[in-house]
Structure formats: C-alpha cells, structure tokens
PDB file of N, CA and C in Angstrom:
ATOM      1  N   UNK A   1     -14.147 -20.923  36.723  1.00  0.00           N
ATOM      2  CA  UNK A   1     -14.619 -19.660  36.193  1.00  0.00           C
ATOM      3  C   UNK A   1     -13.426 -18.721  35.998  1.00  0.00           C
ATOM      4  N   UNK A   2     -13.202 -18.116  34.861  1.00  0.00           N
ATOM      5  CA  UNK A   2     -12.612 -17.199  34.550  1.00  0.00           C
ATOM      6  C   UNK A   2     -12.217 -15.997  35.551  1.00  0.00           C
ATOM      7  N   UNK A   3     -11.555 -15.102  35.459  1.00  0.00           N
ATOM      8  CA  UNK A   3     -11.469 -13.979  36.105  1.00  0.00           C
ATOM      9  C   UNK A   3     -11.203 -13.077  34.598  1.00  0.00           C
ATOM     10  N   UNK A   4     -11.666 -11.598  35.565  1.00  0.00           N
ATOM     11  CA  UNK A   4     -11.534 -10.855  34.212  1.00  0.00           C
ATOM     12  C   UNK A   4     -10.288 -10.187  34.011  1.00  0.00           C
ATOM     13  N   UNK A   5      -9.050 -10.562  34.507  1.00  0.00           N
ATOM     14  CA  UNK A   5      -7.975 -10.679  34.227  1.00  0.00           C
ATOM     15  C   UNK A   5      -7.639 -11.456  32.924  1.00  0.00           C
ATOM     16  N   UNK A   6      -8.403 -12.424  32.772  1.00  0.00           N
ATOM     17  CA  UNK A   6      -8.364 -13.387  31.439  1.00  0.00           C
ATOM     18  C   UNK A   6      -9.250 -13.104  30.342  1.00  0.00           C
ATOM     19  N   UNK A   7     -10.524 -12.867  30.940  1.00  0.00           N
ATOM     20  CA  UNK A   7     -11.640 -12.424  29.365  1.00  0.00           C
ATOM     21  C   UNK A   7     -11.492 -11.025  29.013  1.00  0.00           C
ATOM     22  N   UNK A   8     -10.791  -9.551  29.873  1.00  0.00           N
ATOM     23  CA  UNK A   8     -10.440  -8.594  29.259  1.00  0.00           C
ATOM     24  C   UNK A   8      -9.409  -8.433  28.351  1.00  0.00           C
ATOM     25  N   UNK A   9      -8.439  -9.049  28.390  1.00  0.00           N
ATOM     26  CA  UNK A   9      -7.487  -9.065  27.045  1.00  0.00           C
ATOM     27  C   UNK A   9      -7.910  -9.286  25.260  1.00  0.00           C
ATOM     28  N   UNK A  10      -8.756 -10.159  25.727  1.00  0.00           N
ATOM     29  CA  UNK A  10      -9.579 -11.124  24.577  1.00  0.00           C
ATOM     30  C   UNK A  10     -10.774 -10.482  24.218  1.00  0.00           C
ATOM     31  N   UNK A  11     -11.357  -9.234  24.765  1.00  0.00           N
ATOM     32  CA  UNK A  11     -12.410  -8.548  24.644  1.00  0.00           C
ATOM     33  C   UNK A  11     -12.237  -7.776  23.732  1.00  0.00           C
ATOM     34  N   UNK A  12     -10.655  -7.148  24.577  1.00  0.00           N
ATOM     35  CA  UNK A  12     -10.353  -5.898  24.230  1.00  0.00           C
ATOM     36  C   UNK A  12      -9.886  -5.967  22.386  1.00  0.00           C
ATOM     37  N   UNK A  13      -8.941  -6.901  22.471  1.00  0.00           N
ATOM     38  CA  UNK A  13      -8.647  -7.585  20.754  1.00  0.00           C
ATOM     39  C   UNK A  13      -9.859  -7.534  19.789  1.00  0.00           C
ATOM     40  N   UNK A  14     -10.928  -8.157  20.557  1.00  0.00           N
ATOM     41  CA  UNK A  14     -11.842  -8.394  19.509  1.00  0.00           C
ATOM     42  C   UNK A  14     -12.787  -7.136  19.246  1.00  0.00           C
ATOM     43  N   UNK A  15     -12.605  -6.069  20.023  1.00  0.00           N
ATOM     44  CA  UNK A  15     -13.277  -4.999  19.873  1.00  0.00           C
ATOM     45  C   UNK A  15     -11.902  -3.977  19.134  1.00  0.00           C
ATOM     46  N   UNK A  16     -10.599  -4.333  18.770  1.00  0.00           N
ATOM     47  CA  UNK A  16     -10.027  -3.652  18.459  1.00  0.00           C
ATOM     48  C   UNK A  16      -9.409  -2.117  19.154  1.00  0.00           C
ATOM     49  N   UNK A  17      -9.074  -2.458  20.308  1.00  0.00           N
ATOM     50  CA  UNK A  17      -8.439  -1.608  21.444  1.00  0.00           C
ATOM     51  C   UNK A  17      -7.195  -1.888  22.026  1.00  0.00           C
ATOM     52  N   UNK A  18      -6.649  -2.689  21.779  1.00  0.00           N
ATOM     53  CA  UNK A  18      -5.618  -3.174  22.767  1.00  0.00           C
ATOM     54  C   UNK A  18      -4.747  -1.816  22.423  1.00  0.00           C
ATOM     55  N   UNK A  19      -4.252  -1.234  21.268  1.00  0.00           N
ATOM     56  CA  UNK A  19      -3.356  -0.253  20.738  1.00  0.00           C
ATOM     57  C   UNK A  19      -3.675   1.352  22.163  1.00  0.00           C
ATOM     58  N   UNK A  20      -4.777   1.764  22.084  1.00  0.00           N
ATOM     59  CA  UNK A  20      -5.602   2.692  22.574  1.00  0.00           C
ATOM     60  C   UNK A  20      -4.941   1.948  24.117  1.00  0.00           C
ATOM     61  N   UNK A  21      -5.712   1.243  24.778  1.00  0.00           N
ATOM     62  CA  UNK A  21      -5.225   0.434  25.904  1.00  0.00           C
ATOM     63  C   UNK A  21      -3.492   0.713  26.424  1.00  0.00           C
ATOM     64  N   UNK A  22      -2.859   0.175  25.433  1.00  0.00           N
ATOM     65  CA  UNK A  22      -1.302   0.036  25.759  1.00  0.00           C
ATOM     66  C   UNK A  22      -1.082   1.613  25.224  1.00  0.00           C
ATOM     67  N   UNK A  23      -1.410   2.539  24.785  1.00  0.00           N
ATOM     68  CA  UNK A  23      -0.857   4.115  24.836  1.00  0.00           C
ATOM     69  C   UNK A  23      -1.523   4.455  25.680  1.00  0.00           C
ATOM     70  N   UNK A  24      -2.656   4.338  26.674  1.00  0.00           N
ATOM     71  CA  UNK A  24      -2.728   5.210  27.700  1.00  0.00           C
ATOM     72  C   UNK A  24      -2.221   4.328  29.044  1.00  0.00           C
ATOM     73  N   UNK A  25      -1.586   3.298  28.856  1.00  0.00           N
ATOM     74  CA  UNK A  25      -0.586   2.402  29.625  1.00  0.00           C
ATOM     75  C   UNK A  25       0.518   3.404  29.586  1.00  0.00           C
ATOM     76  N   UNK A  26       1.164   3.823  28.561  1.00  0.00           N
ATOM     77  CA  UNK A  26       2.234   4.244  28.399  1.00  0.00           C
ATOM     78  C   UNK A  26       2.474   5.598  28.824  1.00  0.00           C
ATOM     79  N   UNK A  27       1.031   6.166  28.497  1.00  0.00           N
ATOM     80  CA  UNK A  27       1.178   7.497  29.027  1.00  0.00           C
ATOM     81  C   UNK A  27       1.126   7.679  30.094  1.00  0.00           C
ATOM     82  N   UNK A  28       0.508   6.790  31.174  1.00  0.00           N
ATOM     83  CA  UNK A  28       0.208   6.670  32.475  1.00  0.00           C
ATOM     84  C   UNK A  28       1.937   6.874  32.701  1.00  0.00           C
ATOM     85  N   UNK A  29       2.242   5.663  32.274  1.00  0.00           N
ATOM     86  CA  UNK A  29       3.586   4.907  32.821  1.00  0.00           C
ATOM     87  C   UNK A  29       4.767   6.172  32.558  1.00  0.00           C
ATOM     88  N   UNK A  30       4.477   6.868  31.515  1.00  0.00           N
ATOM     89  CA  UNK A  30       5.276   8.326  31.207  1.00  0.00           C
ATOM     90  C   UNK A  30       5.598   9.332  32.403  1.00  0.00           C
ATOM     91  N   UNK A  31       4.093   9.460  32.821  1.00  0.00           N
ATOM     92  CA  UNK A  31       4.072  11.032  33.731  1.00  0.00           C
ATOM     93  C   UNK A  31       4.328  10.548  34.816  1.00  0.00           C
ATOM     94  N   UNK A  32       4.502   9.288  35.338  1.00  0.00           N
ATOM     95  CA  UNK A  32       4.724   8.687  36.448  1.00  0.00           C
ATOM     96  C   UNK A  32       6.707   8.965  36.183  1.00  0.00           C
ATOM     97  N   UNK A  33       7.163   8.169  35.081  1.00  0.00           N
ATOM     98  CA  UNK A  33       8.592   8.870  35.362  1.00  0.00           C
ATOM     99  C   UNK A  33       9.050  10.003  35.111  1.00  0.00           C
ATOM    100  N   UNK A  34       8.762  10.599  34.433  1.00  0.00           N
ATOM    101  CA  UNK A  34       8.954  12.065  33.927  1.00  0.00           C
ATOM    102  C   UNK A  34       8.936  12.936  34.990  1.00  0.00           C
ATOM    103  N   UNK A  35       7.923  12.910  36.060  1.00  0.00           N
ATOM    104  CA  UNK A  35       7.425  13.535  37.177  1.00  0.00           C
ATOM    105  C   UNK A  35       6.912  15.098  37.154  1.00  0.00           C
ATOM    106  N   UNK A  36       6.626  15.633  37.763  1.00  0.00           N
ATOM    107  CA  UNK A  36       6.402  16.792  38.221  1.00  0.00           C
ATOM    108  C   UNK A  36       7.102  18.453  37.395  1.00  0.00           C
ATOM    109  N   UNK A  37       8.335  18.132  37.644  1.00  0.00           N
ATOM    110  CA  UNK A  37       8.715  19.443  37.054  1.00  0.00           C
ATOM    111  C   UNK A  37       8.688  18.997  35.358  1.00  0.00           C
ATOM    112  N   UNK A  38       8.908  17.918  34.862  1.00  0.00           N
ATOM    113  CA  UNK A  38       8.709  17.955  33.402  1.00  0.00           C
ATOM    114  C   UNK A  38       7.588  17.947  32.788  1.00  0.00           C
ATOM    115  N   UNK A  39       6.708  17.055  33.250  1.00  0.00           N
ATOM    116  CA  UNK A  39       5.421  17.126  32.871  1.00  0.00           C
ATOM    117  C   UNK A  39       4.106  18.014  31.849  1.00  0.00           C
ATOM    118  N   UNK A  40       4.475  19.322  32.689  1.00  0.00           N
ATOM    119  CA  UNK A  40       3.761  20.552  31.808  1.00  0.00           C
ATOM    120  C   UNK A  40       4.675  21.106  30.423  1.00  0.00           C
ATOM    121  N   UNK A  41       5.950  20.376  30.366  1.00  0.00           N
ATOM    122  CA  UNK A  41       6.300  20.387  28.987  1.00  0.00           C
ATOM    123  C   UNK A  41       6.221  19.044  27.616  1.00  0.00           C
ATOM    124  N   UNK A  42       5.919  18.293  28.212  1.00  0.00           N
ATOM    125  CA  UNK A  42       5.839  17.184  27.463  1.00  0.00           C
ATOM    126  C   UNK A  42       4.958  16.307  27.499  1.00  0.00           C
ATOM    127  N   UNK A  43       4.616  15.505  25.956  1.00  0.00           N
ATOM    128  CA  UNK A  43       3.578  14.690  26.494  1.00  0.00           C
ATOM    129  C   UNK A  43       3.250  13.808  25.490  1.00  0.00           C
ATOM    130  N   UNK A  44       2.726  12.593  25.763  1.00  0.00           N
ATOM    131  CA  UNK A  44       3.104  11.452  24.600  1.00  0.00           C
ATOM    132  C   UNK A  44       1.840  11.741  23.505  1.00  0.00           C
ATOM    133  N   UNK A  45       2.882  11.881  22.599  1.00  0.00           N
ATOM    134  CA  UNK A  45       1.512  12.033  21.340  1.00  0.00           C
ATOM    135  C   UNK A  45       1.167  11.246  20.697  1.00  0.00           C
ATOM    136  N   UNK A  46       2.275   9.847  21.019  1.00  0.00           N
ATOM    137  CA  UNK A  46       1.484   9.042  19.851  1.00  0.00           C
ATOM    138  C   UNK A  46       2.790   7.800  20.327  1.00  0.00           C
ATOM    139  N   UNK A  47       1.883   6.411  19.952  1.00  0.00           N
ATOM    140  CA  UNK A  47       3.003   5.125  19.785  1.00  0.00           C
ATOM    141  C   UNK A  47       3.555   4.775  18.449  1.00  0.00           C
ATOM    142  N   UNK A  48       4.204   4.666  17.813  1.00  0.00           N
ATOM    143  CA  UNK A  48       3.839   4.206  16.613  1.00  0.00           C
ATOM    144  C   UNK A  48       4.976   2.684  16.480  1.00  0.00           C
ATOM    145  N   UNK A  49       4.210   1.630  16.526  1.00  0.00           N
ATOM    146  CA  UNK A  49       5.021   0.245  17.087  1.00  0.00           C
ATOM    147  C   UNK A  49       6.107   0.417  18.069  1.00  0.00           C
ATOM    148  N   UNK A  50       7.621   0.644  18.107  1.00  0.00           N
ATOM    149  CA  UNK A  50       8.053   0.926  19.387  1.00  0.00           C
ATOM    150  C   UNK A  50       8.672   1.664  19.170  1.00  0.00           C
ATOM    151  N   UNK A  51       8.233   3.159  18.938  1.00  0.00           N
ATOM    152  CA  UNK A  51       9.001   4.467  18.852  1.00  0.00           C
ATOM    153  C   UNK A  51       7.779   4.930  19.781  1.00  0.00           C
ATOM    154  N   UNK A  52       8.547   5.683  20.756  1.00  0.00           N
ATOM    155  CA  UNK A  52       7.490   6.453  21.668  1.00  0.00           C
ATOM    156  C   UNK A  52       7.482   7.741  21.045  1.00  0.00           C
ATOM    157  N   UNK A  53       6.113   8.490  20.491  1.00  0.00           N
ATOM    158  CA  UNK A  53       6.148   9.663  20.102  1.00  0.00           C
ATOM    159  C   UNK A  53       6.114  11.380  21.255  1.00  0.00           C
ATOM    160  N   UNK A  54       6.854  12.134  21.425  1.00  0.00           N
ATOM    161  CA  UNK A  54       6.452  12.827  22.116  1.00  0.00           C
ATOM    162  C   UNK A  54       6.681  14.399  22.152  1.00  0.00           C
ATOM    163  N   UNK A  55       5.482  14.891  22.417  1.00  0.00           N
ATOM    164  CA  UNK A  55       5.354  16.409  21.882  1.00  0.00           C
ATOM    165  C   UNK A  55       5.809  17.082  23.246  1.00  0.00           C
ATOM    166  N   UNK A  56       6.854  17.972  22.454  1.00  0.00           N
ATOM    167  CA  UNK A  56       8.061  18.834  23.659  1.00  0.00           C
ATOM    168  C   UNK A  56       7.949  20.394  23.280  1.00  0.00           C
ATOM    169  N   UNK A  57       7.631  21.288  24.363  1.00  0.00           N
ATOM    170  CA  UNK A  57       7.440  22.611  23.767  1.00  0.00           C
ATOM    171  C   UNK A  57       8.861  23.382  23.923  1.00  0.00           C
ATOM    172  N   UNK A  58       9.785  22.578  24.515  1.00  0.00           N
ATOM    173  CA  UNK A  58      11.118  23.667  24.218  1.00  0.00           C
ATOM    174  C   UNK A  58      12.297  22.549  23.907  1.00  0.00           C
ATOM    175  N   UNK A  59      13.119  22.876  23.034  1.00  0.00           N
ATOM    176  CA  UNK A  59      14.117  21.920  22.631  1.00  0.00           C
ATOM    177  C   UNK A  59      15.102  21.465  23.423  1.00  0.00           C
ATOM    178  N   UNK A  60      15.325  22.170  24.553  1.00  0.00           N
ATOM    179  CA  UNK A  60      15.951  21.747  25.700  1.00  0.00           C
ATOM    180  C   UNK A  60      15.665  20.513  26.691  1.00  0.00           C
ATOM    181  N   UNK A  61      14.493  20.587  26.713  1.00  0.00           N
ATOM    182  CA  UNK A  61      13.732  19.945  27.485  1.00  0.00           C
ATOM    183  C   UNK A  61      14.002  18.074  26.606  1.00  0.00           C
ATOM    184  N   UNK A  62      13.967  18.207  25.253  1.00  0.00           N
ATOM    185  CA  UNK A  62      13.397  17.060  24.812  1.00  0.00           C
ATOM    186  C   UNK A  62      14.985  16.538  24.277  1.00  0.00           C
ATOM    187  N   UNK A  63      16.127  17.644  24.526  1.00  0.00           N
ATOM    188  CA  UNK A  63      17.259  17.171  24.636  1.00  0.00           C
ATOM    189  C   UNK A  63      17.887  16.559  25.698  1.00  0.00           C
ATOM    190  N   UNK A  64      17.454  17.339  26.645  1.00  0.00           N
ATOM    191  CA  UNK A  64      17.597  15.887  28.122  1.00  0.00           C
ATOM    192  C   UNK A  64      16.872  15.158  28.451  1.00  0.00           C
ATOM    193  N   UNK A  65      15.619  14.898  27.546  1.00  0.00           N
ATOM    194  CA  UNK A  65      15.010  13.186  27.740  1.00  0.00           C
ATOM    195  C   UNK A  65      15.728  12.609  26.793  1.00  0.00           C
ATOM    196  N   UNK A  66      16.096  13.325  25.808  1.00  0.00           N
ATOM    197  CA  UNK A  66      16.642  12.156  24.500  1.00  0.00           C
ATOM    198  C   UNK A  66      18.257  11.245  25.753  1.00  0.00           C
ATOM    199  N   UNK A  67      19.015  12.412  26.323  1.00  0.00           N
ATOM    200  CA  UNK A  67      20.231  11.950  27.121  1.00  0.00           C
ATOM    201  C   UNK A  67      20.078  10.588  28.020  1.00  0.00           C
ATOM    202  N   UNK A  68      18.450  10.858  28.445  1.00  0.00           N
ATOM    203  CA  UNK A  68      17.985   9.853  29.339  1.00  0.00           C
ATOM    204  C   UNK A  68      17.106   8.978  29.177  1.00  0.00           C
ATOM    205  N   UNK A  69      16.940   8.513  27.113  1.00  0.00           N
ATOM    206  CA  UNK A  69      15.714   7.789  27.091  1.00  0.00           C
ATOM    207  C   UNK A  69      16.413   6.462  27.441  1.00  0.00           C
ATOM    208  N   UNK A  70      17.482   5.594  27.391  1.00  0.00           N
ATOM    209  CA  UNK A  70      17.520   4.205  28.047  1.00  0.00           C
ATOM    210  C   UNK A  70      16.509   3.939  29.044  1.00  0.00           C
ATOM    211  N   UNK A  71      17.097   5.431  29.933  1.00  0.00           N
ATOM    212  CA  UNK A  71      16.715   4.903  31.622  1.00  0.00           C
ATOM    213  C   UNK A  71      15.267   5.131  31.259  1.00  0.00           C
ATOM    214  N   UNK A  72      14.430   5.869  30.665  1.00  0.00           N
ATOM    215  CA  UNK A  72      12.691   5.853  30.620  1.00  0.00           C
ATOM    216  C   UNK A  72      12.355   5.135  29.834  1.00  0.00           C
ATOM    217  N   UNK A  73      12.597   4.854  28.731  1.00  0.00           N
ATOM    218  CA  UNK A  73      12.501   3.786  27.801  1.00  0.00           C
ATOM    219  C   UNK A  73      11.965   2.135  28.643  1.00  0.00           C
ATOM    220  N   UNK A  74      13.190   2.064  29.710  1.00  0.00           N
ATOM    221  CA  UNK A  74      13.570   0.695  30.477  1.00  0.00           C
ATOM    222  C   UNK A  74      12.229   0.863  31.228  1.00  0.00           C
ATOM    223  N   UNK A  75      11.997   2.038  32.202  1.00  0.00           N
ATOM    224  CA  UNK A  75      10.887   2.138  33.200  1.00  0.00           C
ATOM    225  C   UNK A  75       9.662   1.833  32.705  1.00  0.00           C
ATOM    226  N   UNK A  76       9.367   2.226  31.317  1.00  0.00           N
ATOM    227  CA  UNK A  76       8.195   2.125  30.881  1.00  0.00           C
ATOM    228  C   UNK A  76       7.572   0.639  30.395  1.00  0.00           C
ATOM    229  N   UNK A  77       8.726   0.462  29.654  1.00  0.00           N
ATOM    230  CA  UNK A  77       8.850  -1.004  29.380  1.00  0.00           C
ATOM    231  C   UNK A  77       8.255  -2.095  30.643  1.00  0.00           C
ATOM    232  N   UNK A  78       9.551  -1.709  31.573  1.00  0.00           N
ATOM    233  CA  UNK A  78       8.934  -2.567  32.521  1.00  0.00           C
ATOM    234  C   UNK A  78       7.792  -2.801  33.351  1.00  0.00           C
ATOM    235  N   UNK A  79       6.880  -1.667  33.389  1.00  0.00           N
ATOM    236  CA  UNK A  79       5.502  -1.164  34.006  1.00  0.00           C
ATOM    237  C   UNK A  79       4.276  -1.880  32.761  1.00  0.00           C
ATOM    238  N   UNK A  80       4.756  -1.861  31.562  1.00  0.00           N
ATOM    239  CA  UNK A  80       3.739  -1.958  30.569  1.00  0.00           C
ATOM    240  C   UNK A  80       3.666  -3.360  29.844  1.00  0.00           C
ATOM    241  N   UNK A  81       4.779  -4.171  29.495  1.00  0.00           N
ATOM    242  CA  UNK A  81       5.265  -4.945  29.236  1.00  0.00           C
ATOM    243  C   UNK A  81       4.734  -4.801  27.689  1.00  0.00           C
ATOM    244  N   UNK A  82       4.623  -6.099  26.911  1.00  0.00           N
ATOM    245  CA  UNK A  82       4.151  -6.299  25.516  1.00  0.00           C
ATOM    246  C   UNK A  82       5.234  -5.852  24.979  1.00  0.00           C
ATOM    247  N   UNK A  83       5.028  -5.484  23.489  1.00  0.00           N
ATOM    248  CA  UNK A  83       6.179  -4.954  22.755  1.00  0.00           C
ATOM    249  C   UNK A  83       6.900  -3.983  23.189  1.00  0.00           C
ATOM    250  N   UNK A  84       8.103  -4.201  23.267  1.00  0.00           N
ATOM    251  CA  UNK A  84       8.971  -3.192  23.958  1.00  0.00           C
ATOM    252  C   UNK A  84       8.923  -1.590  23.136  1.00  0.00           C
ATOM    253  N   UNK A  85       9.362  -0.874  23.859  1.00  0.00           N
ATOM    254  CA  UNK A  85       9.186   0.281  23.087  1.00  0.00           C
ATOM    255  C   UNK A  85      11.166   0.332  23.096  1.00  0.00           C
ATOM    256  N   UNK A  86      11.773   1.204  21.830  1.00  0.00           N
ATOM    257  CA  UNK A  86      12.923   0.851  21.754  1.00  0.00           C
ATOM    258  C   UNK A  86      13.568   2.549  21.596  1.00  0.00           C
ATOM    259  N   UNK A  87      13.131   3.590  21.035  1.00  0.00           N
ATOM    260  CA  UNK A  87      13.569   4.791  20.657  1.00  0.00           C
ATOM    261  C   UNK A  87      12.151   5.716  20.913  1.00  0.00           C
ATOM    262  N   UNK A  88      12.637   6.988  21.047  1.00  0.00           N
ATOM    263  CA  UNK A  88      12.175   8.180  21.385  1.00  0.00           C
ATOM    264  C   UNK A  88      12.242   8.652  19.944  1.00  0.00           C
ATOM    265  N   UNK A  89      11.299   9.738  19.729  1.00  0.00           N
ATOM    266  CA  UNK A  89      11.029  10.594  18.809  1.00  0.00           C
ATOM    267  C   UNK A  89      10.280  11.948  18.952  1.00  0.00           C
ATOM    268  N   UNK A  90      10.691  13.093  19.028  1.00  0.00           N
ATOM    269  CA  UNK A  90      10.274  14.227  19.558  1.00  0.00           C
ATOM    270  C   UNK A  90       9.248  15.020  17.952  1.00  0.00           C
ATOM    271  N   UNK A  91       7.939  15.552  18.489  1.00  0.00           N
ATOM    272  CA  UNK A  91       7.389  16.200  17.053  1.00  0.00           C
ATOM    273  C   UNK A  91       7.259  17.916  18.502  1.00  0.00           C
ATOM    274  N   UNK A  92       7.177  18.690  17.777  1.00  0.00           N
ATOM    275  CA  UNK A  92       6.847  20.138  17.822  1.00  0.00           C
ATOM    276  C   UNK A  92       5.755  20.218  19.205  1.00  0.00           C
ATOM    277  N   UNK A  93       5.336  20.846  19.997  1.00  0.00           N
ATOM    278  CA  UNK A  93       4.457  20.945  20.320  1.00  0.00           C
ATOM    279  C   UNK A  93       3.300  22.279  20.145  1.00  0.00           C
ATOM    280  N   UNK A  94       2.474  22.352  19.332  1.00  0.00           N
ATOM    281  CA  UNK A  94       1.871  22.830  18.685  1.00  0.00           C
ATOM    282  C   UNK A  94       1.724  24.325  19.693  1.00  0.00           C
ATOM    283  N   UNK A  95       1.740  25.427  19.709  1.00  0.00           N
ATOM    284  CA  UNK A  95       1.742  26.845  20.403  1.00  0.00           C
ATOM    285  C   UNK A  95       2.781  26.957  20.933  1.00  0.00           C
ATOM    286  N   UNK A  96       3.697  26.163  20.902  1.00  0.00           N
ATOM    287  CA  UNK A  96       5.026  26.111  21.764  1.00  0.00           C
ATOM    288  C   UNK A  96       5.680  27.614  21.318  1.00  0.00           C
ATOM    289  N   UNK A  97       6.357  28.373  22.263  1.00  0.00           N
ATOM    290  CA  UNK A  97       6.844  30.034  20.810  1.00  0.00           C
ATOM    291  C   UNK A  97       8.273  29.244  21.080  1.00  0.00           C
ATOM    292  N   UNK A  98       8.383  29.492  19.571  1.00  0.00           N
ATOM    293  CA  UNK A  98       9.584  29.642  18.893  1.00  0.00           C
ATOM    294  C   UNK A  98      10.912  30.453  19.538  1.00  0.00           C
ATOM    295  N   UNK A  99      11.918  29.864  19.327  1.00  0.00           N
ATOM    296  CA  UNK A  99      13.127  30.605  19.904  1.00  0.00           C
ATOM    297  C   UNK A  99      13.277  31.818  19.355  1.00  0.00           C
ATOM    298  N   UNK A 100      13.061  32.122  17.836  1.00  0.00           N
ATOM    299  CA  UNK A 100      13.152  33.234  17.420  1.00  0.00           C
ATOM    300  C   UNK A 100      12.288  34.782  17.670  1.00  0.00           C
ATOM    301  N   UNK A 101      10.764  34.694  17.931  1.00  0.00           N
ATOM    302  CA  UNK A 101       9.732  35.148  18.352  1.00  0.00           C
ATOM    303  C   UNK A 101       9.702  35.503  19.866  1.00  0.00           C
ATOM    304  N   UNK A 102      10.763  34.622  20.866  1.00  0.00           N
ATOM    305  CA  UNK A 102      10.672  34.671  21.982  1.00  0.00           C
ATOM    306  C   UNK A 102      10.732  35.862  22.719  1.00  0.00           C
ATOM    307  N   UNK A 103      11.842  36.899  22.077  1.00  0.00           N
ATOM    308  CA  UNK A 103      12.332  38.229  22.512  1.00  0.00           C
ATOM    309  C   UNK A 103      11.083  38.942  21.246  1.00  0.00           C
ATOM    310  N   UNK A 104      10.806  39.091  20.511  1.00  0.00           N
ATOM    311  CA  UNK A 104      10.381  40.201  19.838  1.00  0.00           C
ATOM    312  C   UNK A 104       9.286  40.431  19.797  1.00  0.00           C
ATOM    313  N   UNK A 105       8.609  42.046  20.229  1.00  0.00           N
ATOM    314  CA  UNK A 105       7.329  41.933  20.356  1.00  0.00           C
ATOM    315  C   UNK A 105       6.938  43.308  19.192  1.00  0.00           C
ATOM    316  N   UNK A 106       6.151  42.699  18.364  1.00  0.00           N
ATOM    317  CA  UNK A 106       5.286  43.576  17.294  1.00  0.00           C
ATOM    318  C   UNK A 106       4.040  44.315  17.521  1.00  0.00           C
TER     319      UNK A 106
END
C-alpha cells in the first residue's frame, strides 16, 4: 500500500497545483531565512520558473538581499528542492512611500 507521500505528488499534478504548492514552499522556506527583523519589509510575490519574485518596500532593504541572494537562494533551494531557483528579482511594493514624498507634507 502506498503512503501518501507517493499518491500526493501525483494528485497534486493532476489537479494542476504543484506551481501554487512549490510557491508557498518557497515562501515558507523565505520567512524562515529572512527572519524576523526583515520580514515586515518583504515578501515573495511571485515564482516565475527560477527567478524568485519579491516585493520590497524600501530600496535598501532589497539591496542587501540582492548582496546576499547566493546564500538565500542556496537555503531555499535546499529546503524545497525541484527546480532550482537561480536569481532574485525585486518589483515595488505597492503603498511603500517613496523616497521623494518621504519628508514632504501637503
């Protein structure tokens, strides 16, 4: 008899999930390295084959993950397995204020 270690993979395919599945793998596997103080700035918005997508509300922030995506890149990889994920890609994070707006109040 099977275990469902074996008929969930094959479920999941045929219902068309595995994608959904392996990004909230990833996102899991994210906030687990990212930790604590980064967290409330960043956050995976999207896989798109092995570019990890991720929405950063200050440019600082998503300049020292870019310094350190090997080392998260590697962690995630190794927690998630399947297609490796290979590069980072930062999009906007939507209400984030702007550097320019930051000081000026109307």
């Amino acid at each position: 008899m099977e275990g469902i270690e074996a008929i969930l993979p094959r479920v999941l395919r045929r219902l068309g999930a595995t994608g959904q599945v392996r990004q909230v793998r990833i996102e899991a596997a994210f906030a687990k390295v990212c930790g604590d103080y980064i967290r409330p700035h960043v956050r995976v918005y999207g896989v798109e084959r092995s570019v990890l997508v991720l929405a950063c509300a200050h440019p600082a922030i998503a300049h020292q993950i870019q310094i350190e995506a090997a080392t998260i890149l590697d962690s995630i990889n190794a927690e998630v397995g399947g297609r490796p994920l290979t590069r980072l890609r930062f999009v906007p994070e939507a209400g984030s204020p702007s550097v320019l707006s930051r000081g000026r109040r109307e």
